[in-house]
Protein backbone atom coordinates (compact mmCIF):
# COMPACT_ATOMS: atom_id res chain seq x y z
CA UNK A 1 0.00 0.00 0.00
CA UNK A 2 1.10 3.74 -0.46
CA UNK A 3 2.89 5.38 2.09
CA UNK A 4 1.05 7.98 4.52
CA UNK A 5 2.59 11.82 4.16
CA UNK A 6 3.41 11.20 7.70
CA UNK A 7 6.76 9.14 8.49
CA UNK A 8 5.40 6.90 10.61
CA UNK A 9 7.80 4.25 13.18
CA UNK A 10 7.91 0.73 11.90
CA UNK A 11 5.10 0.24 14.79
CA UNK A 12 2.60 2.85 13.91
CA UNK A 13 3.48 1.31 9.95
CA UNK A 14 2.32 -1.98 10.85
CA UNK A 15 -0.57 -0.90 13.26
CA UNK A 16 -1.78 1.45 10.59
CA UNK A 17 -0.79 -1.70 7.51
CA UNK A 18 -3.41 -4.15 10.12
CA UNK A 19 -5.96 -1.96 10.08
CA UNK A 20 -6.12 -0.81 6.45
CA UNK A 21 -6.16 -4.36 5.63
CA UNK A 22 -8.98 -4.96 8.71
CA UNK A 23 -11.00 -2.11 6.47
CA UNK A 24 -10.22 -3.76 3.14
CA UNK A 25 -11.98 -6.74 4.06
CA UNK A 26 -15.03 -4.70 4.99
CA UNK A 27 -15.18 -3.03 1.53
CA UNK A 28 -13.23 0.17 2.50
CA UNK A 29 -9.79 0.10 0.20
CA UNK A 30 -7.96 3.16 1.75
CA UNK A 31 -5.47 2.35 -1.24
CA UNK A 32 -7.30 2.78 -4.49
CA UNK A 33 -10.20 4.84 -2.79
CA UNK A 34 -12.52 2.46 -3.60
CA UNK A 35 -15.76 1.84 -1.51
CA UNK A 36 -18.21 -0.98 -1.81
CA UNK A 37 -21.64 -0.72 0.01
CA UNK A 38 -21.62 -1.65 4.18
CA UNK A 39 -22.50 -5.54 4.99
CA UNK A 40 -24.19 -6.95 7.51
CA UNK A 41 -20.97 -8.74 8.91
CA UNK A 42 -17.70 -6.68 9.65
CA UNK A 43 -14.61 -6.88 10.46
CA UNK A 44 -15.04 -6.93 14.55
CA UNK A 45 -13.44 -5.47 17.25
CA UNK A 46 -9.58 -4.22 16.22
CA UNK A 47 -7.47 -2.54 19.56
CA UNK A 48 -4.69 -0.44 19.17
CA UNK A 49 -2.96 -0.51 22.53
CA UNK A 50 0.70 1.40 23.71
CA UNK A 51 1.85 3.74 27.00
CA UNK A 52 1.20 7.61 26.75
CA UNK A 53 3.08 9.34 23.84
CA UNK A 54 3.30 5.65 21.86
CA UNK A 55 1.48 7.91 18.94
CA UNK A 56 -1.95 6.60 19.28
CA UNK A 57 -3.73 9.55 18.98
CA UNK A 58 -1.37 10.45 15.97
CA UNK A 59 -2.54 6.91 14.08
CA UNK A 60 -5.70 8.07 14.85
CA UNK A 61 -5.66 10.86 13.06
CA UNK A 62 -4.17 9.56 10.23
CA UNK A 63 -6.59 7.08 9.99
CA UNK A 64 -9.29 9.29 10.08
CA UNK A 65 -7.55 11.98 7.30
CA UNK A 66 -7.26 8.43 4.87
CA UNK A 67 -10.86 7.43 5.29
CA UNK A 68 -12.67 10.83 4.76
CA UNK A 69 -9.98 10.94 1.60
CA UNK A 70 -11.60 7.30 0.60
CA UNK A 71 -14.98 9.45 0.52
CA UNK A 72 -16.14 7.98 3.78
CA UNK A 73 -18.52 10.44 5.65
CA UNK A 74 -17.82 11.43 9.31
CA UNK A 75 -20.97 11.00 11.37
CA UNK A 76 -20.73 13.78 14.56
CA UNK A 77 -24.12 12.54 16.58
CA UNK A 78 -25.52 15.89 15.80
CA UNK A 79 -27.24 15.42 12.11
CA UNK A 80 -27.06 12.40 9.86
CA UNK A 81 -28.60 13.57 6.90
CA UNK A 82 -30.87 11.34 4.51
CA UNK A 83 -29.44 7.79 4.53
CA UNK A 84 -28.03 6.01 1.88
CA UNK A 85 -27.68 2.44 1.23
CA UNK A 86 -24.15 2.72 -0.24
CA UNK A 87 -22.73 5.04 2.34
CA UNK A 88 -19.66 4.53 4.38
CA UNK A 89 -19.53 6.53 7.84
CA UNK A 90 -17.02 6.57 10.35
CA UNK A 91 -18.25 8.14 14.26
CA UNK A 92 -15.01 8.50 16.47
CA UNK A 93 -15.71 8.39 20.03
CA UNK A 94 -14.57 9.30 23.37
CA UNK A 95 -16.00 8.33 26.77
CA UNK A 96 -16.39 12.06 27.94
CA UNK A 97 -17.02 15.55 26.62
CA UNK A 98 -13.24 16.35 27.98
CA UNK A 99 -11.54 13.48 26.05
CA UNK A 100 -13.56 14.10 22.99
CA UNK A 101 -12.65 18.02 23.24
CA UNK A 102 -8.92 17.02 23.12
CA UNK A 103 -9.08 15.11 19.91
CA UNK A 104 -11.09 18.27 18.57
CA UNK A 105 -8.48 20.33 19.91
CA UNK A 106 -6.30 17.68 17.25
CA UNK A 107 -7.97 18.81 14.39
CA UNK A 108 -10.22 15.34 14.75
CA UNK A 109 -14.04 15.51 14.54
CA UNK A 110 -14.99 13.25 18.04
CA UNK A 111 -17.95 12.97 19.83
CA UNK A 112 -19.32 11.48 23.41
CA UNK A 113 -20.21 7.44 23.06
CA UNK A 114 -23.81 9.09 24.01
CA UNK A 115 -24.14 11.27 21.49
CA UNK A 116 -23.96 8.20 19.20
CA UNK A 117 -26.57 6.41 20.93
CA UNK A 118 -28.67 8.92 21.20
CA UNK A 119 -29.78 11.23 17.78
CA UNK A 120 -31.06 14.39 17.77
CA UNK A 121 -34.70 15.12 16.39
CA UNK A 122 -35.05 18.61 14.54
CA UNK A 123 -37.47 20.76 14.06
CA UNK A 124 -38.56 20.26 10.72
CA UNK A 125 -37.53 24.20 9.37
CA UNK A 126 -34.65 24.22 10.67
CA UNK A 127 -33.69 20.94 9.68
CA UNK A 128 -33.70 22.74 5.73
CA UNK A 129 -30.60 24.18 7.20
CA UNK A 130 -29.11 20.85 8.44
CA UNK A 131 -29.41 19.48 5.01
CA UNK A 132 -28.07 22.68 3.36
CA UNK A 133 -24.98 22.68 5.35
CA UNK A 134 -24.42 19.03 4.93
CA UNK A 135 -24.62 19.59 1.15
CA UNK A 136 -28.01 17.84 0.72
CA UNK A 137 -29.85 20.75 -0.04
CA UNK A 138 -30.68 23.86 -1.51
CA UNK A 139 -30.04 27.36 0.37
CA UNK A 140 -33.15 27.87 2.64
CA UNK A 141 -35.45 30.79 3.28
CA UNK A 142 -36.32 31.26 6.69
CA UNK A 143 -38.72 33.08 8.33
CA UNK A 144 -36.93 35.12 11.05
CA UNK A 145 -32.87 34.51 9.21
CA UNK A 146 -31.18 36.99 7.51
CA UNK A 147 -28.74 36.51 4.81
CA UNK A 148 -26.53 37.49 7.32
CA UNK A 149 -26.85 34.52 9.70
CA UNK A 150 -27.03 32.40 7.53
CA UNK A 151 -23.62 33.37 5.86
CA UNK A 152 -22.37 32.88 9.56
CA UNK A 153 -24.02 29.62 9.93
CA UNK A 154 -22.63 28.57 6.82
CA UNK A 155 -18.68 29.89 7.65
CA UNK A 156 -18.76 28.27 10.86
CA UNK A 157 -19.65 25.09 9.56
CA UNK A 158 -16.52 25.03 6.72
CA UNK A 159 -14.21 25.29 9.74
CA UNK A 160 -15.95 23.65 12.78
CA UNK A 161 -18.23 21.07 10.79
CA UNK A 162 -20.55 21.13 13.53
CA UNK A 163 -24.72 21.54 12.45
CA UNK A 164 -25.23 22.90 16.24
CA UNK A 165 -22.55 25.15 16.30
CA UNK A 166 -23.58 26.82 13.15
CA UNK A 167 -27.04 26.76 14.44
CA UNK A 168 -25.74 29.07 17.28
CA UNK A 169 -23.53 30.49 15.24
CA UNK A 170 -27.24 32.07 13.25
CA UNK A 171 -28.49 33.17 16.22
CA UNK A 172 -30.33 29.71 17.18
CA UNK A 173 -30.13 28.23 20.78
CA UNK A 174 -30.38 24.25 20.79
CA UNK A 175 -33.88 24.36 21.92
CA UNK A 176 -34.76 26.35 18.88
CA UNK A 177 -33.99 23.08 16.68
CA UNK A 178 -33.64 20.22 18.71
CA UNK A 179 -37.02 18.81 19.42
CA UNK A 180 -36.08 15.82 21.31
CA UNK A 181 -33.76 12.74 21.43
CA UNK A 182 -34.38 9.20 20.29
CA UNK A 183 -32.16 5.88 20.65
CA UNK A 184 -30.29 4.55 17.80
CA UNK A 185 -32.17 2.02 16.60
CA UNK A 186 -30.54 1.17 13.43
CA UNK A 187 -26.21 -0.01 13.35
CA UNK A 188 -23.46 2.45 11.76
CA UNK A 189 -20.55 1.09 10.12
CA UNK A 190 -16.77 1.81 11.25
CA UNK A 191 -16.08 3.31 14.94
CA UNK A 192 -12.81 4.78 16.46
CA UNK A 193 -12.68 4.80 20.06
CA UNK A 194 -10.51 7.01 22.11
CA UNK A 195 -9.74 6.43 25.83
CA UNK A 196 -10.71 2.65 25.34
CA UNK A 197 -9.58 1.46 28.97
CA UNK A 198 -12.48 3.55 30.26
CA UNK A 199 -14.98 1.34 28.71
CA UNK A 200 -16.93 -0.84 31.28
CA UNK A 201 -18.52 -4.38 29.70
CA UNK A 202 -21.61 -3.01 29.26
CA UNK A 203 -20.89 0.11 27.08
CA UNK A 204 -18.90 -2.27 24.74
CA UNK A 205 -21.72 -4.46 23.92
CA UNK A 206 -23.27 -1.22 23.01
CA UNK A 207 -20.72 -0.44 20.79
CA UNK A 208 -20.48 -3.91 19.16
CA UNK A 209 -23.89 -4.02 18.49
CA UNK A 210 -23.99 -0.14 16.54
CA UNK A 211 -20.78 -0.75 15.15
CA UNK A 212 -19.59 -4.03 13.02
CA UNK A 213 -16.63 -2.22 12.42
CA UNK A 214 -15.00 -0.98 15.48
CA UNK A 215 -11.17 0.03 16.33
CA UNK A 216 -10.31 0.90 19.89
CA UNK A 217 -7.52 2.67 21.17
CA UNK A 218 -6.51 2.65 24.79
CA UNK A 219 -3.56 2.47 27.11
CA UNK A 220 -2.97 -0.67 29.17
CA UNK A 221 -1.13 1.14 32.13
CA UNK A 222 -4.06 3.07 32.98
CA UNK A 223 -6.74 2.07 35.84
CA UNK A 224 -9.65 -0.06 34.71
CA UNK A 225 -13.03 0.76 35.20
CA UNK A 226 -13.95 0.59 38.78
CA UNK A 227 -16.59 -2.71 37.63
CA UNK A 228 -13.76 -4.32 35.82
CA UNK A 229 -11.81 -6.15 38.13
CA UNK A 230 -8.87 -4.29 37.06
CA UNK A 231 -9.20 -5.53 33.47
CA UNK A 232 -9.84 -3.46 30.42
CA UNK A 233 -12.07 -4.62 27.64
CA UNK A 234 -9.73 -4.81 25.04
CA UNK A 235 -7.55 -7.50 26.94
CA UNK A 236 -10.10 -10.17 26.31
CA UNK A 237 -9.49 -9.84 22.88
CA UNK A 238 -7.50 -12.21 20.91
CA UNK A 239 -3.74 -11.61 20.23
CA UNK A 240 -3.98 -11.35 16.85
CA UNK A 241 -6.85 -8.63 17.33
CA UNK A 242 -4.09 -6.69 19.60
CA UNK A 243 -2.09 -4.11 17.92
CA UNK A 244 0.79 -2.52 20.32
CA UNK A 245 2.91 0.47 20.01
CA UNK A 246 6.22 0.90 22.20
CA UNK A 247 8.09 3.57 20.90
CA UNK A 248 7.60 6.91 22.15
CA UNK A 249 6.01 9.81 19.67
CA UNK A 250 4.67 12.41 21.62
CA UNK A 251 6.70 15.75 22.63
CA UNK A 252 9.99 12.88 22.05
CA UNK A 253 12.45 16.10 22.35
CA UNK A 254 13.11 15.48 25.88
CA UNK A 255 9.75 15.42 27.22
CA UNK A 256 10.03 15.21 31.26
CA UNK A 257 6.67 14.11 31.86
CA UNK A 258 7.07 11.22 29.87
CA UNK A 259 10.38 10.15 31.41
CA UNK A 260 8.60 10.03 34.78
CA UNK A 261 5.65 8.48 33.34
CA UNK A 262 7.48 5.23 31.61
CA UNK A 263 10.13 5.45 34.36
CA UNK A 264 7.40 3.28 36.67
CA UNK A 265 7.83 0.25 34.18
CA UNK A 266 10.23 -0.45 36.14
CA UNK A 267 9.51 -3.20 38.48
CA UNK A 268 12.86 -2.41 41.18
CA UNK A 269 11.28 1.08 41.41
CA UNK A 270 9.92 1.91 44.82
CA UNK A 271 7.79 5.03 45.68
CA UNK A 272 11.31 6.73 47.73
CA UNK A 273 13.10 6.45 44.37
CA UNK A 274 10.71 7.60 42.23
CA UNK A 275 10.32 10.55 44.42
CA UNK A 276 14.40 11.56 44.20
CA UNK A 277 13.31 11.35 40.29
CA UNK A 278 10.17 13.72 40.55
CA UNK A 279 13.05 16.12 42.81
CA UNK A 280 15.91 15.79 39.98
CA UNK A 281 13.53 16.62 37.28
CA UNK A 282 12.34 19.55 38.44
CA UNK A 283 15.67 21.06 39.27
CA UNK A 284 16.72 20.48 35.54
CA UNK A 285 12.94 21.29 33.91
CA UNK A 286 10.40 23.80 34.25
CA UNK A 287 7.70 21.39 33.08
CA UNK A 288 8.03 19.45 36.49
CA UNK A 289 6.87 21.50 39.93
CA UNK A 290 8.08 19.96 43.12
CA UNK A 291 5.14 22.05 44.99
CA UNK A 292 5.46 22.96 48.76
CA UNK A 293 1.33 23.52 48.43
CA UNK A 294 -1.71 23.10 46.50
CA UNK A 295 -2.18 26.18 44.18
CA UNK A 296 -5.73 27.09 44.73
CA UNK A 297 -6.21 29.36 41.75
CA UNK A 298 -5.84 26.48 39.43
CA UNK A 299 -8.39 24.45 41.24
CA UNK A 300 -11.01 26.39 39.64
CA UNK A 301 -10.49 25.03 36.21
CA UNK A 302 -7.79 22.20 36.58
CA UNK A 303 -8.79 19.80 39.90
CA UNK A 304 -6.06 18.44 42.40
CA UNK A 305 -5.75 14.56 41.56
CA UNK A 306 -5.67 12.57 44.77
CA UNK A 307 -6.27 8.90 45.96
CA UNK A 308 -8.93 9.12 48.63
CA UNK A 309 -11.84 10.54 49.34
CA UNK A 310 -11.29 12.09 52.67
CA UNK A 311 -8.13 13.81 50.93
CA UNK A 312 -10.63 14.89 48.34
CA UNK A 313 -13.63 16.22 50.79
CA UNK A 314 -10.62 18.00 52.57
CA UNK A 315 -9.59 20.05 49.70
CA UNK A 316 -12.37 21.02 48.32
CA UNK A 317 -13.73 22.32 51.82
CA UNK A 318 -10.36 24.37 51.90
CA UNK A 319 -10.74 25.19 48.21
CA UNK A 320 -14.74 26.33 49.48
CA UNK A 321 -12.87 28.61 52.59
CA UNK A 322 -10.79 30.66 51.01
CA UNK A 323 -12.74 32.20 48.76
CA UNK A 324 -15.01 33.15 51.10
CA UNK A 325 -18.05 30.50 49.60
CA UNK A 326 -20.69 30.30 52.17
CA UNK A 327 -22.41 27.23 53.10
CA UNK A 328 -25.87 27.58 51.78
CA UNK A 329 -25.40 28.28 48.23
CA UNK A 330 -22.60 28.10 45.10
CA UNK A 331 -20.77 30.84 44.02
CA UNK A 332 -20.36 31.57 40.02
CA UNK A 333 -17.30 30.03 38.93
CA UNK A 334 -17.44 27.05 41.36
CA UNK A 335 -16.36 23.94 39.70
CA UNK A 336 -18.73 20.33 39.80
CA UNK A 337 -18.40 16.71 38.46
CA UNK A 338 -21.55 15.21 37.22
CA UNK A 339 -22.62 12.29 39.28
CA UNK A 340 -25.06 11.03 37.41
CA UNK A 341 -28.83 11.87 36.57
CA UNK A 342 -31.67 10.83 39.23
CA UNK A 343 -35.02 10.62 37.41
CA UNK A 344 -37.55 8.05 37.22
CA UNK A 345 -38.32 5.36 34.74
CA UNK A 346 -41.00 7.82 33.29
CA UNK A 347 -38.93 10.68 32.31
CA UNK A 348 -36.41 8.49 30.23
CA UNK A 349 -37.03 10.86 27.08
CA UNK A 350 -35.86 13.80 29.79
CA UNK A 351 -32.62 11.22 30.82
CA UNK A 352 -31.59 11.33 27.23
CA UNK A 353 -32.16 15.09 27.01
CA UNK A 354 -29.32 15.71 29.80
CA UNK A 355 -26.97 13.21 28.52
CA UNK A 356 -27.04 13.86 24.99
CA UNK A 357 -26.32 17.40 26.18
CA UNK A 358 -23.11 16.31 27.56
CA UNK A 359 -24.60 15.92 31.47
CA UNK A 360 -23.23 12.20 31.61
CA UNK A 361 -21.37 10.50 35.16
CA UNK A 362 -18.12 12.28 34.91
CA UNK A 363 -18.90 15.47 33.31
CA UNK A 364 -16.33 18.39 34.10
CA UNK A 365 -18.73 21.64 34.59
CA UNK A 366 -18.45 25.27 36.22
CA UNK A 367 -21.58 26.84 37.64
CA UNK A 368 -22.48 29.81 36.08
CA UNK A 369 -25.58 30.74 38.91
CA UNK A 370 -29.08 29.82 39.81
CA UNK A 371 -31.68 29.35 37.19
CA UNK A 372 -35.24 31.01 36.62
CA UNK A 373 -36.65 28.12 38.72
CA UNK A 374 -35.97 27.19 42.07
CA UNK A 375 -33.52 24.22 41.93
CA UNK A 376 -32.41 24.87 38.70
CA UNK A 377 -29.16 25.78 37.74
CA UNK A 378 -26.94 27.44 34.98
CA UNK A 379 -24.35 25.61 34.03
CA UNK A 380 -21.03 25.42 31.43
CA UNK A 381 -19.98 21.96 30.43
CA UNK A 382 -16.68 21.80 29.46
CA UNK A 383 -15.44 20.06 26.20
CA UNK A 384 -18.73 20.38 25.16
CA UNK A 385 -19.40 21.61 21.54
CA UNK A 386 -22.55 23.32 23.20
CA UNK A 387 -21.61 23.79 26.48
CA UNK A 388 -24.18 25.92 28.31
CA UNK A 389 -27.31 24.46 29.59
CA UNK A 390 -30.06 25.41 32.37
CA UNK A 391 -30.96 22.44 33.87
CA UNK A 392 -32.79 20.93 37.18
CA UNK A 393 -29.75 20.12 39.87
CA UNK A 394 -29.21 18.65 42.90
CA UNK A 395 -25.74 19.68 44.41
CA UNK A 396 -23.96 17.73 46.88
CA UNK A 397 -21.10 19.11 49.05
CA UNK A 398 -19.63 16.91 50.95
CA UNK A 399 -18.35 17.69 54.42
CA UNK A 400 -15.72 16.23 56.30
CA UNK A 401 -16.21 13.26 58.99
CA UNK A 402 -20.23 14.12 58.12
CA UNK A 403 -22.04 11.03 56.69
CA UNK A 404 -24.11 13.20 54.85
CA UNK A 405 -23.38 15.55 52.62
CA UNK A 406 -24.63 19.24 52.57
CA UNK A 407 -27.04 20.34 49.99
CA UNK A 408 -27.46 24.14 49.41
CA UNK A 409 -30.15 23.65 47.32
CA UNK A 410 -31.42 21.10 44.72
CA UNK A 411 -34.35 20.02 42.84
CA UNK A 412 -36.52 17.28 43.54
CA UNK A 413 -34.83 15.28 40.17
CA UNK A 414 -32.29 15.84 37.85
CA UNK A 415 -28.94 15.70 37.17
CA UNK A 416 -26.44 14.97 40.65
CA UNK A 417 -23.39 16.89 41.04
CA UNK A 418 -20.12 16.66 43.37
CA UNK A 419 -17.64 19.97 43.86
CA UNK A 420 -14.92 19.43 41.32
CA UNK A 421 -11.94 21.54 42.60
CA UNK A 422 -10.45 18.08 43.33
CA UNK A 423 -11.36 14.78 41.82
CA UNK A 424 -9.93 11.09 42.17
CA UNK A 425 -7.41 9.72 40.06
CA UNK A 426 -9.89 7.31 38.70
CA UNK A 427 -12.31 10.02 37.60
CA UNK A 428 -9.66 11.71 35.99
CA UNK A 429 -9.22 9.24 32.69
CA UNK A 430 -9.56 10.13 29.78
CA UNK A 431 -9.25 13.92 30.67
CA UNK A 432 -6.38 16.15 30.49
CA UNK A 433 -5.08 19.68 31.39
CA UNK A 434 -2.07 22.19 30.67
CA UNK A 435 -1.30 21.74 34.12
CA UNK A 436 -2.21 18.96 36.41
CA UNK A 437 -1.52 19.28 40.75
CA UNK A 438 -1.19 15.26 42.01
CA UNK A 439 -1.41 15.11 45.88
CA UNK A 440 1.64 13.02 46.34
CA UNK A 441 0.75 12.58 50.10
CA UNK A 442 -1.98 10.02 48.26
CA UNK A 443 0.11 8.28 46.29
CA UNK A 444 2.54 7.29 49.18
CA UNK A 445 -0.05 6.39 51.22
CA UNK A 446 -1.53 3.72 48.75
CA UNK A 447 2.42 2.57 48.27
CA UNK A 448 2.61 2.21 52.10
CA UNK A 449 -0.69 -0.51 51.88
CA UNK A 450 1.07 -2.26 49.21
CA UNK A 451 -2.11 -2.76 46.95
CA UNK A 452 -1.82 -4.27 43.68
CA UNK A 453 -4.31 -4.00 40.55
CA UNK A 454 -3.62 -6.64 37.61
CA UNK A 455 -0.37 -7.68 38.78
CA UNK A 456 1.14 -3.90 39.25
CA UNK A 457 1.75 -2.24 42.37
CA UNK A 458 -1.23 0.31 43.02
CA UNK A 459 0.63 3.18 43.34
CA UNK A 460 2.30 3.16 39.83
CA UNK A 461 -0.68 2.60 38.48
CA UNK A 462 -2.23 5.84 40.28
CA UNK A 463 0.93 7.53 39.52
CA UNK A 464 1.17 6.82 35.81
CA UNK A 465 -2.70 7.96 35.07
CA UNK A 466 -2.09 11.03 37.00
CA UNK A 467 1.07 12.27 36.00
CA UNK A 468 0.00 11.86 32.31
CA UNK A 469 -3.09 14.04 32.70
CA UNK A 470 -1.00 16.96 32.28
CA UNK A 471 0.23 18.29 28.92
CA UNK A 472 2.68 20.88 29.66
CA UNK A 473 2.82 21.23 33.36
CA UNK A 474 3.40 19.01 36.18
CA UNK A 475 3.15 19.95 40.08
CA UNK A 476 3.87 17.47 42.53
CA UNK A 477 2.31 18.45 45.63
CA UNK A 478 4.17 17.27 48.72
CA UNK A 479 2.87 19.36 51.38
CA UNK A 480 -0.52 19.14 53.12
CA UNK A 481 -0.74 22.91 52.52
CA UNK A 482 -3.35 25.47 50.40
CA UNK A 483 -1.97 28.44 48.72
CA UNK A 484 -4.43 32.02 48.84
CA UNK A 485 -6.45 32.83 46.08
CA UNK A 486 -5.00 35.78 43.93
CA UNK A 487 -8.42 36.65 42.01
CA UNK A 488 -11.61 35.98 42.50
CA UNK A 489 -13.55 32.71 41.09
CA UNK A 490 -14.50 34.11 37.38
CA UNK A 491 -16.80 32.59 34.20
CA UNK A 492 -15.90 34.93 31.96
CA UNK A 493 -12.95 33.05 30.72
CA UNK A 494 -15.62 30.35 29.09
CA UNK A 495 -17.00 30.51 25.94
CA UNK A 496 -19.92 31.83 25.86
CA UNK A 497 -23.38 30.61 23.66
CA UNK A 498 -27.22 30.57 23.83
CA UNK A 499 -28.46 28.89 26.78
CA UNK A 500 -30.80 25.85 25.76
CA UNK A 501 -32.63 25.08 28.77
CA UNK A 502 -33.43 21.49 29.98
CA UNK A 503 -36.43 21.40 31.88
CA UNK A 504 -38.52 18.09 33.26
CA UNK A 505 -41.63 18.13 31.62
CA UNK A 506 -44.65 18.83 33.97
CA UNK A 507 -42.46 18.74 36.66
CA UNK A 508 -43.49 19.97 39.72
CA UNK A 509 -41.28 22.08 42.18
């Protein structure tokens, strides 16, 4: 086969060789262009597997630029178009709104595993739009549009190829021309998957089913799914459906980071050691922070990653202090993690609603203030192609040696959030940050048990998936200490777009 642009390792040559041959046998020559119409059977399940900076993300690109040159069609979750029998699609997926913002950020068109199973149902009008931006369509007239906004629509579209974004983009809030949300009920055709080792057994079944074609990428070293037994999905897979890549792409110049990350390979290495190394590093590199205290003004936006919960509930009650929050309400700028969405069996239609909008278990968001109805609250999901929402809330902040946690206000159903100015390791897949704070205190604590998870001491495990959240900037906390806030918790540093409010239909307050 012809040779990429890109020089690829003899690794990420062979990976990339396996799959194209993987997609030749389900009709999609990325050689000669040539397509032949989707079939029932596919190729199955392909994983490409390596460390951080092994150039997955890179293959995945490149994957992605040769298939949309093949005249395969990208499928984003937000409009599909009219179908076609003969039509190729490719939907790559992340776990979260974070990790699917970071391959954006790459120049790669991802979207949330919920977004996939869940489409969006238009309005009918604006739907003309839809299919004019897609190319399926004449140039609409609509009542209420200018010329103007649709010219807008249509130029944020050529660079952002997102229908809801150019919907905005006119002047449109999500409400406007999203109607409602249904479940898939008929199977795409090829699937990337980002972050793979976040994927619990019952999301891949999900993804087998939709997708007979389906390619994940994930990193072995990182912590499985807290319902795994400290297995990944991918490692029940057959060798020969295993692709691994060991050399080291990303940032190669000399990347700290990296060093400490791959450093914890090794098996003589014990927590005192790796500690000197942490020391040396940042002596020699400003990339690496050997931190006498948490900085509290990157809380706001970046969390602190620690091991345990009562470290967690500790920090955020300090992070809560010193800006002066009180006790019986949030403060704008505050950051939350989604816990999940507590509604009955009834309001599933309203369940898919908050999800699809990016309001899924692990969701980074800041709180932008109440909303018009008591419970309700504004809020700014981050990674999120359309990130602000008004939606019914119930807020838990949880207090130290207090069973309970405190609730300064909430609806009676909705989506559940935690404070996010910390956040557990765990939680933390799949996301990253220009620069990431790890608790160290944690870390030593967990080597001090002597836990192990699949055959690898604990703490490298917790080590490696935290360290490896950051992307230019390392602090290694050592100190049980808080720094003092310089400024003032702030929103306007968040992009700002229509609000499309999410309200529980006859629900009563």
């Amino acid at each position: 086969m012809s040779e990429p642009a890109l020089t690829f390792s003899d690794d990420q040559a062979q990976a990339f060789d396996s799959v194209a041959e993987m997609l030749r046998s389900a009709g999609v020559d990325l050689d000669d262009a040539l397509l032949t119409p989707p079939r029932d059977a596919g190729a199955g399940v392909l994983a490409v597997i390596g460390k951080a900076g092994s150039g997955k993300t890179l293959l995945l690109a490149e994957l992605y630029k040769a298939l949309l040159g093949a005249g395969v069609d990208v499928v984003s979750g937000d409009y599909e178009g009219r179908k076609r029998k003969d039509r190729r699609t490719l939907a790559i997926l992340a776990p979260t709104n974070k990790a699917a913002s970071v391959l954006r950020l790459r120049g790669v068109p991802a979207t949330t595993i919920h977004r996939i199973l869940y489409t969006p149902v238009y309005d009918p009008e604006y739907e003309r739009i839809a299919q004019w931006l897609a190319g399926q369509g004449e140039r609409p007239e609509i009542e209420g549009l200018t010329d103007l906004a649709l010219d807008r629509a249509h130029a944020f579209f050529d660079t952002n190829k997102s229908i809801p974004g150019a919907l905005a983009a006119a002047g449109l809030r999500g409400s406007d021309f999203i109607t409602g949300w249904k479940r898939r009920e008929e199977p795409l055709d090829i699937g990337f998957v980002d972050e793979a080792s976040m994927l619990d057994e019952k999301q891949f079944q999900d993804l087998q089913e939709i997708f007979p074609n389906l390619l994940l990428f994930g990193d072995p070293a990182q912590l499985a799914p807290v319902n795994q037994s400290g297995s990944m999905v991918f490692e029940s897979l057959k060798e020969d459906r295993k692709l691994t890549l060991s050399r080291i792409h990303r940032q190669t110049q000399d990347n700290p980071i990296l060093d400490l990350a791959h450093a914890l390979a090794d098996p003589q290495l014990e927590f005192q050691d790796f500690e000197r190394m942490v020391e040396q590093k940042a002596a020699q590199d400003e990339r690496v922070v050997w931190g006498q205290r948490v900085e509290v003004d990157l809380m706001a936006r970046s969390p602190v990653l620690v091991w345990r919960n009562a470290t967690r509930i500790r920090l955020i009650n300090a992070f809560r202090a010193v800006h002066g929050a009180p006790e019986t309400e949030l403060m704008a700028g505050e950051p939350l993690i989604c816990d999940g969405i507590e509604l009955p069996l009834k309001h599933r239609k309203k369940r898919l609603d908050l999800e699809a909008r990016g309001l899924i278990k692990g969701a980074q968001v800041v709180y932008l203030g109440p909303g018009n109805k008591p419970g309700f609250s504004r809020l700014h999901v981050i990674g999120a192609e359309d990130p602000r929402v008004s939606a019914a809330s119930i807020v838990k902040i949880e207090k130290p040696d207090e069973e309970e946690p405190f609730i300064p206000f909430a609806a009676r159903m909705g989506a559940t959030f935690l404070h996010g100015a910390a956040v557990t390791i765990h939680k933390a897949q799949g996301s990253q940050w220009d620069t990431v704070q790890v608790f160290a205190p944690d870390i030593f604590v967990a080597a001090r048990m002597g836990r192990t998870e699949a055959g690898q001491p604990l703490w490298k495990r917790l080590a490696y998936v935290a360290i490896t959240r950051a992307q230019d900037r390392l602090i290694w906390v050592v100190r049980n200490r808080l720094s003092k806030p310089t400024h003032d918790l702030r929103v306007d540093d968040l992009r700002s777009v229509p609000v499309a409010p999410l309200t529980l239909e006859n629900e009563v307050q």
